[in-house]
C-alpha atoms as a PDB file:
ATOM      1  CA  UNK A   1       0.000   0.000   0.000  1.00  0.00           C
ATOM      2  CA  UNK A   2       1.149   3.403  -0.910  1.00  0.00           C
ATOM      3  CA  UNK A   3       1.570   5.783   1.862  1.00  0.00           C
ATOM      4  CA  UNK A   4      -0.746   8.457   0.279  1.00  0.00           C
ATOM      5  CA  UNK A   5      -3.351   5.807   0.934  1.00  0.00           C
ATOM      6  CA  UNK A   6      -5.089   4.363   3.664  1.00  0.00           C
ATOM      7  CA  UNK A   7      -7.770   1.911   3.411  1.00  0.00           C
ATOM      8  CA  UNK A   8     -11.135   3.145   2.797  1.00  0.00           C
ATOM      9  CA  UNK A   9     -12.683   1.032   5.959  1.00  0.00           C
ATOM     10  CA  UNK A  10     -10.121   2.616   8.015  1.00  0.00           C
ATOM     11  CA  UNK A  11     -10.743   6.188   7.241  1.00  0.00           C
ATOM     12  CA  UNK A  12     -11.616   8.305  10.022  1.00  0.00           C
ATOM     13  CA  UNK A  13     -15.545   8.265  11.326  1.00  0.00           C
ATOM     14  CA  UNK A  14     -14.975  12.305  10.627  1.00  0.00           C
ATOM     15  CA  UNK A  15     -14.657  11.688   7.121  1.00  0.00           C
ATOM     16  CA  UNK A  16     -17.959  11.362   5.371  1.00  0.00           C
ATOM     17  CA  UNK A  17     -17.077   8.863   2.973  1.00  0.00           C
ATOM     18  CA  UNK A  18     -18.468   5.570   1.123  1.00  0.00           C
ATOM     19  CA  UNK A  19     -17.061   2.601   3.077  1.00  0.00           C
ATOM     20  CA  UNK A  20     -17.538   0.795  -0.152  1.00  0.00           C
ATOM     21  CA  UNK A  21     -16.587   0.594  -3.051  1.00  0.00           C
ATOM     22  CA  UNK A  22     -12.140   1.187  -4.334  1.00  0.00           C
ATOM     23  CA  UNK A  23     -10.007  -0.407  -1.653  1.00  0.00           C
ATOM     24  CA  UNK A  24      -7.978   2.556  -1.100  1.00  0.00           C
ATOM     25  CA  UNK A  25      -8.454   6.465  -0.213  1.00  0.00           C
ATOM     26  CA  UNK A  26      -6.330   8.993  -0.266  1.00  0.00           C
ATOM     27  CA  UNK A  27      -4.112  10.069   3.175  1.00  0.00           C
ATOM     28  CA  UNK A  28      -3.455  13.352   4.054  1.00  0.00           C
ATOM     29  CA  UNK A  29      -0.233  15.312   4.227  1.00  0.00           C
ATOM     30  CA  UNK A  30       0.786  16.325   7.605  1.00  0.00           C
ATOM     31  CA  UNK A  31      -0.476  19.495   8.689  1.00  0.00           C
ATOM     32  CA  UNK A  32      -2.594  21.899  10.183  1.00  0.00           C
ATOM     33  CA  UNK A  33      -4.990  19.311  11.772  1.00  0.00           C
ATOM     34  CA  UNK A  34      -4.334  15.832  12.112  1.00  0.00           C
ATOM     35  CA  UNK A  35      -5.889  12.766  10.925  1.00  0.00           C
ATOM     36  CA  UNK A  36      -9.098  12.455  12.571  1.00  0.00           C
ATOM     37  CA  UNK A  37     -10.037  16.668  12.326  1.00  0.00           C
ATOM     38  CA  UNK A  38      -9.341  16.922   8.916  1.00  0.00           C
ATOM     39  CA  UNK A  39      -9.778  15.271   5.691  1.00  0.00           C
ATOM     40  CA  UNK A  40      -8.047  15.342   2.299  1.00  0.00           C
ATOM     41  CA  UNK A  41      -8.492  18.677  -0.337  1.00  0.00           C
ATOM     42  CA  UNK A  42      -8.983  15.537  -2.772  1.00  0.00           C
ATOM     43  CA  UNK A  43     -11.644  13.025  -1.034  1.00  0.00           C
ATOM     44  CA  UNK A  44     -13.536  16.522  -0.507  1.00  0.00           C
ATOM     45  CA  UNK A  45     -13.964  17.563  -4.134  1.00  0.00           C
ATOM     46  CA  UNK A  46     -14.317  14.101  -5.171  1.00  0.00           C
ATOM     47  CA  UNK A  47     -17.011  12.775  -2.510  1.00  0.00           C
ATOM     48  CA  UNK A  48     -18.580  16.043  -0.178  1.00  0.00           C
ATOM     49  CA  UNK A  49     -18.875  18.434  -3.041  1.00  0.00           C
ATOM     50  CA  UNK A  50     -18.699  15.679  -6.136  1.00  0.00           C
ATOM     51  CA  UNK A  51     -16.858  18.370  -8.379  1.00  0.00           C
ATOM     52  CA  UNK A  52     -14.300  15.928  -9.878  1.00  0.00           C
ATOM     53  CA  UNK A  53     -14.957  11.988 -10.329  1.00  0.00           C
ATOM     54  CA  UNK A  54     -10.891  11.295 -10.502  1.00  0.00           C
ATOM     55  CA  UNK A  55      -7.952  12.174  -8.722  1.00  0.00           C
ATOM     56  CA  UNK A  56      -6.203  13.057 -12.013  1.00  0.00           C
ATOM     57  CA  UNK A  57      -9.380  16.143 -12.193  1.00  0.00           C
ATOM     58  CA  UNK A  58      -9.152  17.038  -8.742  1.00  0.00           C
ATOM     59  CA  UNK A  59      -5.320  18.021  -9.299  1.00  0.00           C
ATOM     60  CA  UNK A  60      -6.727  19.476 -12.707  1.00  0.00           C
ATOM     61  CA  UNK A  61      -8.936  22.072 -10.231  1.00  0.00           C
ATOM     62  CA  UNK A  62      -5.999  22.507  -7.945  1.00  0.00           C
ATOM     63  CA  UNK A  63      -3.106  23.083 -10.580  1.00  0.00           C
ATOM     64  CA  UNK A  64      -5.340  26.341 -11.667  1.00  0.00           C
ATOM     65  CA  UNK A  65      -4.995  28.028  -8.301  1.00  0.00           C
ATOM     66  CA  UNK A  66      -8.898  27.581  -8.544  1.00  0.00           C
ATOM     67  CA  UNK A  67      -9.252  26.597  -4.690  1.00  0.00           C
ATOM     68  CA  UNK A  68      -7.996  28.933  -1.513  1.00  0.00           C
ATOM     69  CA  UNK A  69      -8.406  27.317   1.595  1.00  0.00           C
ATOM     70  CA  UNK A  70      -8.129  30.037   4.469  1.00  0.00           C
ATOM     71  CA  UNK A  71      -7.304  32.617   1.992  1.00  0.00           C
ATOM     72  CA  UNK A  72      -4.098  30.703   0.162  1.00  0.00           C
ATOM     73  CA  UNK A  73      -4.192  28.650  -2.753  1.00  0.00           C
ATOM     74  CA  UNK A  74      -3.537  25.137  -2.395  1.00  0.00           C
ATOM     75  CA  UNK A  75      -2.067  22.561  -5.154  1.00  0.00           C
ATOM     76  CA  UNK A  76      -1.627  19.497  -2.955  1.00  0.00           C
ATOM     77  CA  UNK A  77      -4.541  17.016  -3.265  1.00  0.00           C
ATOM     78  CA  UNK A  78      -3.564  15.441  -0.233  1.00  0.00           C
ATOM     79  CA  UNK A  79      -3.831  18.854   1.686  1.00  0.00           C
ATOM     80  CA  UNK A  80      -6.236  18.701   5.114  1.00  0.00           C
ATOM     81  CA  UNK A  81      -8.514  20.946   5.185  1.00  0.00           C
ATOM     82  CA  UNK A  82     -10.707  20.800   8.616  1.00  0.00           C
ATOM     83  CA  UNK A  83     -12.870  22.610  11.552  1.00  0.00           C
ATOM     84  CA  UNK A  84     -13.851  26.365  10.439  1.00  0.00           C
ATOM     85  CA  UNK A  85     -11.411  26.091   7.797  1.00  0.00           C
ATOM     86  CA  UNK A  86     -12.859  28.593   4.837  1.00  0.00           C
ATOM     87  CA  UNK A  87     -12.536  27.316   1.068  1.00  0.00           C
ATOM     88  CA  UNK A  88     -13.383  29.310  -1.675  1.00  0.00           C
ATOM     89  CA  UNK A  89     -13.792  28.400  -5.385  1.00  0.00           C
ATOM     90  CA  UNK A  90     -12.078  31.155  -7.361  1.00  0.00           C
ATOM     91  CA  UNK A  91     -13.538  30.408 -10.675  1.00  0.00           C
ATOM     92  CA  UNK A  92     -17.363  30.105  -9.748  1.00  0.00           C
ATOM     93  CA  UNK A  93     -17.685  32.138  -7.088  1.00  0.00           C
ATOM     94  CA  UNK A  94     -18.805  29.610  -4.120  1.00  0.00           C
ATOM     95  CA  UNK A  95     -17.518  29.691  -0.475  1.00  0.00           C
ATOM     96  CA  UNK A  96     -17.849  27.237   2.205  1.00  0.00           C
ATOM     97  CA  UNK A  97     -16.944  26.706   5.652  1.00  0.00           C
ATOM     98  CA  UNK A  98     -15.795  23.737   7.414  1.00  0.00           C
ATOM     99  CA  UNK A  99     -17.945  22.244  10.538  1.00  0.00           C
ATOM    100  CA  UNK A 100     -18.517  19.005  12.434  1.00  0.00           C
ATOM    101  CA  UNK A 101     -22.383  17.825  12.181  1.00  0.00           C
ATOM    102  CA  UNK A 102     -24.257  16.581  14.872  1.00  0.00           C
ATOM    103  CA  UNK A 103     -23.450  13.106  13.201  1.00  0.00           C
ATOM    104  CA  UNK A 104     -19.911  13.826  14.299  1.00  0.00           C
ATOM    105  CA  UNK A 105     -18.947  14.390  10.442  1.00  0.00           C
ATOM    106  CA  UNK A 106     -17.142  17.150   8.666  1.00  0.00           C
ATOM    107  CA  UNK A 107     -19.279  18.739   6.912  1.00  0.00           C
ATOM    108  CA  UNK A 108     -19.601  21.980   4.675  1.00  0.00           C
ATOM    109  CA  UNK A 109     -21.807  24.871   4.947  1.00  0.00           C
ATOM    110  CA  UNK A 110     -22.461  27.527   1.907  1.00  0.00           C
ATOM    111  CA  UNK A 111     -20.962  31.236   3.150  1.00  0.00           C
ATOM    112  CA  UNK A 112     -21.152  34.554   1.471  1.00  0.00           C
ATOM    113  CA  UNK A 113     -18.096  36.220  -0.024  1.00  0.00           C
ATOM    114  CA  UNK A 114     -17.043  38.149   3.121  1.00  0.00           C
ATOM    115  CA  UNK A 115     -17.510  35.427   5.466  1.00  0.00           C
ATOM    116  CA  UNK A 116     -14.025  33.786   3.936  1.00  0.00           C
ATOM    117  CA  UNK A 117     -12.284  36.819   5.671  1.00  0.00           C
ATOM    118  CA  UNK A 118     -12.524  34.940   9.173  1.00  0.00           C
ATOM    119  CA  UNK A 119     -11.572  32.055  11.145  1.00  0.00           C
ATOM    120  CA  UNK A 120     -12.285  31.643  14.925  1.00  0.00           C
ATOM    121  CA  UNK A 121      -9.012  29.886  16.129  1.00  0.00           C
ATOM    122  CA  UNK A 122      -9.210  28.331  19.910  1.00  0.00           C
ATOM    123  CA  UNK A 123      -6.286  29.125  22.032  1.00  0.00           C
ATOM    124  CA  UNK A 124      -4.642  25.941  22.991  1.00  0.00           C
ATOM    125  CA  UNK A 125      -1.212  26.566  24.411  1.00  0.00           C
ATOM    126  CA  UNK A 126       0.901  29.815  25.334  1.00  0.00           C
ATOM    127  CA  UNK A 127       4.506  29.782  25.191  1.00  0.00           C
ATOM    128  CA  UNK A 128       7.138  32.338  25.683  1.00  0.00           C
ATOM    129  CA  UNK A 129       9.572  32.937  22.107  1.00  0.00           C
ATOM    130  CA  UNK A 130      12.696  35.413  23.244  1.00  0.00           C
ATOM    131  CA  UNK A 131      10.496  36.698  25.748  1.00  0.00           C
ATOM    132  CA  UNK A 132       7.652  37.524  23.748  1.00  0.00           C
ATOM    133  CA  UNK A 133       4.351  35.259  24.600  1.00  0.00           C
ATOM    134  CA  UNK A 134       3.251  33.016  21.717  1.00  0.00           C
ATOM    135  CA  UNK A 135      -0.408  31.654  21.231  1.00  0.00           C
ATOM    136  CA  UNK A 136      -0.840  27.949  20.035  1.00  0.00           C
ATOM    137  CA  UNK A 137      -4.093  27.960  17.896  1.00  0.00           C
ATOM    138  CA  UNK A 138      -6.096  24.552  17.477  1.00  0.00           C
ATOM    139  CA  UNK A 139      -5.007  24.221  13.837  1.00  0.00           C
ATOM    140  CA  UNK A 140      -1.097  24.795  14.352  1.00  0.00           C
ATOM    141  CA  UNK A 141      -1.116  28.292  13.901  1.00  0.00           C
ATOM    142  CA  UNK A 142       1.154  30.467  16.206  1.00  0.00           C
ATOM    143  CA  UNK A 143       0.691  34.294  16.893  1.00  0.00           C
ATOM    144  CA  UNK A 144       2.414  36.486  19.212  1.00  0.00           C
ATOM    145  CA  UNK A 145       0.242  38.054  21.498  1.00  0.00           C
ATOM    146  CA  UNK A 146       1.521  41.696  23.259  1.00  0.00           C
ATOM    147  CA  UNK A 147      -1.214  41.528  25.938  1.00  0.00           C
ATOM    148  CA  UNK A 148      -1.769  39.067  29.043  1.00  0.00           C
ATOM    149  CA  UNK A 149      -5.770  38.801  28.495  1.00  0.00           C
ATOM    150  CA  UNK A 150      -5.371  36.151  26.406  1.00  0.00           C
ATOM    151  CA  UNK A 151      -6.232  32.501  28.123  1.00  0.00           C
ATOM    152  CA  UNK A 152      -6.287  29.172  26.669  1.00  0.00           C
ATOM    153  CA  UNK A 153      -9.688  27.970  26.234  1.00  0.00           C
ATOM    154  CA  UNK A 154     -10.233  31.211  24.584  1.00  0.00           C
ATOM    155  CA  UNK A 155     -10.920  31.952  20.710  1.00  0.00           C
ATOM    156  CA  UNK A 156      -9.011  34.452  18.451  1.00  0.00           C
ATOM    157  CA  UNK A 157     -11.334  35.773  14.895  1.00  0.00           C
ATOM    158  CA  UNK A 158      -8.848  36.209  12.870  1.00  0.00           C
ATOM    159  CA  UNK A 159      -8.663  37.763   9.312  1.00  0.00           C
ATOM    160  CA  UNK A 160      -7.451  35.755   6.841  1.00  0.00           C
ATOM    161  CA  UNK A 161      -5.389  35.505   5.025  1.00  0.00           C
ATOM    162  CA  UNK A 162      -2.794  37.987   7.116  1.00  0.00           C
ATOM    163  CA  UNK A 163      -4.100  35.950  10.445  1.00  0.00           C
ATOM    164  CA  UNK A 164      -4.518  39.283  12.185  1.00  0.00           C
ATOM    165  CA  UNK A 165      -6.765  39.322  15.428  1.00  0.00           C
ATOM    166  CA  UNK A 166     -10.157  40.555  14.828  1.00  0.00           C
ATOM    167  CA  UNK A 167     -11.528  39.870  17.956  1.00  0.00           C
ATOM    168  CA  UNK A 168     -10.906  38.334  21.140  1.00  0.00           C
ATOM    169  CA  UNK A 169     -13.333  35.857  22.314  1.00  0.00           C
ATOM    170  CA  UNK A 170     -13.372  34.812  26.400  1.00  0.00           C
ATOM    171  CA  UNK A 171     -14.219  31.604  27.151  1.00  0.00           C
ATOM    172  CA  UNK A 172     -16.835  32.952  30.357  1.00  0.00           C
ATOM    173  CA  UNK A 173     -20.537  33.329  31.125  1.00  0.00           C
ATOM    174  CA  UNK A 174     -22.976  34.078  28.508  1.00  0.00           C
ATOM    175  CA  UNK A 175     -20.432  33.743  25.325  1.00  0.00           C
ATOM    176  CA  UNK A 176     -21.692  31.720  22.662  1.00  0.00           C
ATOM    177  CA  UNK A 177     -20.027  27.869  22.275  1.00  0.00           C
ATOM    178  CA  UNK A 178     -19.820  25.060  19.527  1.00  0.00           C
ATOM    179  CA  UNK A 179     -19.193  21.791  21.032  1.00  0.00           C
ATOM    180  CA  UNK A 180     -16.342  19.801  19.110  1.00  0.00           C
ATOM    181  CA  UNK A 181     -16.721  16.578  20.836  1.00  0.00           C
ATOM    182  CA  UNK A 182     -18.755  14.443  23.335  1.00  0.00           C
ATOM    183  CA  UNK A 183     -22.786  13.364  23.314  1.00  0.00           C
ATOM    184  CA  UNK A 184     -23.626  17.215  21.927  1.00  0.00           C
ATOM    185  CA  UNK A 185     -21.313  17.558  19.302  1.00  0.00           C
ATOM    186  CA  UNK A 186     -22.076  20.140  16.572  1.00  0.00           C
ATOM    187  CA  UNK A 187     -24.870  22.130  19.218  1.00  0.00           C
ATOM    188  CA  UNK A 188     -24.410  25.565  19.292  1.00  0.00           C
ATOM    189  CA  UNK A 189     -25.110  26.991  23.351  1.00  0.00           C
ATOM    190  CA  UNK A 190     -24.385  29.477  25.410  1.00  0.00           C
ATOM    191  CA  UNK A 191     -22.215  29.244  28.260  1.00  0.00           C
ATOM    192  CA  UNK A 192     -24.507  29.348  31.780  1.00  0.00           C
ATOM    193  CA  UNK A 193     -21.730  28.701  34.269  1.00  0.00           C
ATOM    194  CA  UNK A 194     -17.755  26.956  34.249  1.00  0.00           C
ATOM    195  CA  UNK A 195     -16.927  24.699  36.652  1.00  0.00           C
ATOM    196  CA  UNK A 196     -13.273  23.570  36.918  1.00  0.00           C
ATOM    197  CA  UNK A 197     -13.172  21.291  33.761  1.00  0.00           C
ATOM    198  CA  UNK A 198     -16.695  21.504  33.659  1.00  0.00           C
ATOM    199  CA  UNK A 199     -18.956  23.838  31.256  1.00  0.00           C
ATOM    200  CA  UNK A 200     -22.769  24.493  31.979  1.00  0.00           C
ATOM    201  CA  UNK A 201     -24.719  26.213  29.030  1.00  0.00           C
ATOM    202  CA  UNK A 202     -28.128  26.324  27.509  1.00  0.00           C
ATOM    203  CA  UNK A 203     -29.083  24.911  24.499  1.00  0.00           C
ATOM    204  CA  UNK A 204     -31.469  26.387  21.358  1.00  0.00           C
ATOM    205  CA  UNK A 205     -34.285  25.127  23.517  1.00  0.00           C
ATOM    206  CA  UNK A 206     -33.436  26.432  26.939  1.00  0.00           C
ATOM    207  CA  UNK A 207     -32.404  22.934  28.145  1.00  0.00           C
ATOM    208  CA  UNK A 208     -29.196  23.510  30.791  1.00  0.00           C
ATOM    209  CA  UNK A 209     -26.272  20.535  29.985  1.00  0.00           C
ATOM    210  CA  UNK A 210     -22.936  20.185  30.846  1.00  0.00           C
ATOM    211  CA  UNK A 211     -19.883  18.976  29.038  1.00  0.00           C
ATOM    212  CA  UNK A 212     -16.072  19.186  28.827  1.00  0.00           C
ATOM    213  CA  UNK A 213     -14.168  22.139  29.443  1.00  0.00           C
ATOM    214  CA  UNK A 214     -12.290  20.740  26.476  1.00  0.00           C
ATOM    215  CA  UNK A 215     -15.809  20.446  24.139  1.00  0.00           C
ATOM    216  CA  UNK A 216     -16.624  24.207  24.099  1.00  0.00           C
ATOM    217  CA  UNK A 217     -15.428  26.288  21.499  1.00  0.00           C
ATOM    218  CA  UNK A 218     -16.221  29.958  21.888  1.00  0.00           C
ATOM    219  CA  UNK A 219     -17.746  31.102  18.715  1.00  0.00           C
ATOM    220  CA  UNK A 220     -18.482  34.453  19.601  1.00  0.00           C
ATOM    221  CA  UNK A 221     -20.014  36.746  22.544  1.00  0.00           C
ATOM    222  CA  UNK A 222     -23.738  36.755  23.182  1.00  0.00           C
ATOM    223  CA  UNK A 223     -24.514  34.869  19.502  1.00  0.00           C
ATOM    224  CA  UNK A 224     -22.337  33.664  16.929  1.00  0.00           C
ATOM    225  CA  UNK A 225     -19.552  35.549  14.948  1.00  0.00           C
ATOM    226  CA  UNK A 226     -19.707  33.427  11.814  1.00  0.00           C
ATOM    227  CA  UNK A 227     -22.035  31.400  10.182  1.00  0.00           C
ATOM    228  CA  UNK A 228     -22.251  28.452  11.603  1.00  0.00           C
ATOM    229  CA  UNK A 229     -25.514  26.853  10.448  1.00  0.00           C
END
């Protein structure tokens, strides 16, 4: 087996895919999310958005610097493209974003035009580089930060594709969440109380549940910053 390839059966439960059909799929490069958070530029044209039937026409698309993902052309088929990632389609004028379903899938939403210009980013780690403090973003990004308000668990908008900070979202009481993982994954909420590693917020119908610190992904303050749904 090649090691662009991994065996269709044993492709991520992210990845909406056929689990039939050719033996092989095509395996990502290493990059800004890992296996299981992101899927393939090529397995997404071919089988989410079904604009190319081979490989061969999917690197056809990407050869003419027809596809930007987060505001940069791309050329590697075997590029991952993941959560809130932005993807626009130079040549006909479509834009999507990136989400996880309540099925636990990544899935694609249609955006407007000027919704490509931002990606919320969820601080994950802080570091200090020469003494200046660095931000670890969910998807590998770093930024250097000149403030001390920043706290993991937070989110950073940022404007693509410079990656300058928009906005400065605070993981706290009444900011607006998307869950990434556990029983409620894909629910937009809104953030009721925190708890040590614990989260309390209220869902679309007023129902109070609580999840992982780790689940909540601020999203914005009292509603959403970018379209979500």
């Amino acid at each position: 087996m090649s090691k662009d390839h991994l065996k269709r059966l044993a492709a991520p439960k992210t990845w909406h895919v056929r689990r039939k059909g050719i033996k092989f799929i095509t395996k990502p490069t290493p990059g800004p999310h890992n296996l299981d958070s992101g899927m393939p530029l090529s397995i997404l044209l071919k089988e989410i958005l079904n604009y190319a039937d081979t490989t061969k026409e999917v690197k056809k698309i990407l050869n003419n610097n027809e596809v930007k993902i987060d505001g940069k052309s791309r050329k590697d088929f075997r590029f991952p493209v993941g959560l809130f990632d932005t993807i626009e389609f130079t040549n006909i004028n479509e834009y999507f974003r990136v989400i996880l379903n309540r099925k636990a899938k990544l899935s694609l939403i249609k955006i407007g035009k000027n919704e490509i210009l931002y990606k919320p980013c969820k601080i994950i780690g802080k570091t200090i580089i020469k003494g200046k403090k660095q931000l670890n973003l969910f998807d590998g990004k770093n930024i250097l930060a000149d403030s001390n308000s920043y706290k993991v668990g937070d989110t950073l908008l940022l404007e693509l594709p410079e990656q300058k900070i928009s906005k400065h979202f605070k993981l706290e009481k009444k900011s607006t969440i998307f869950l990434t993982g556990g029983k409620h994954i894909g629910e937009i909420g809104h953030v009721e109380d925190i708890v040590e590693d614990k989260v309390i917020y209220k869902d679309h119908q007023g129902n109070l549940i609580e999840t992982s610190k780790k689940y909540a992904f601020v999203v914005g303050d009292n509603k959403t910053a970018i379209a979500l749904e």
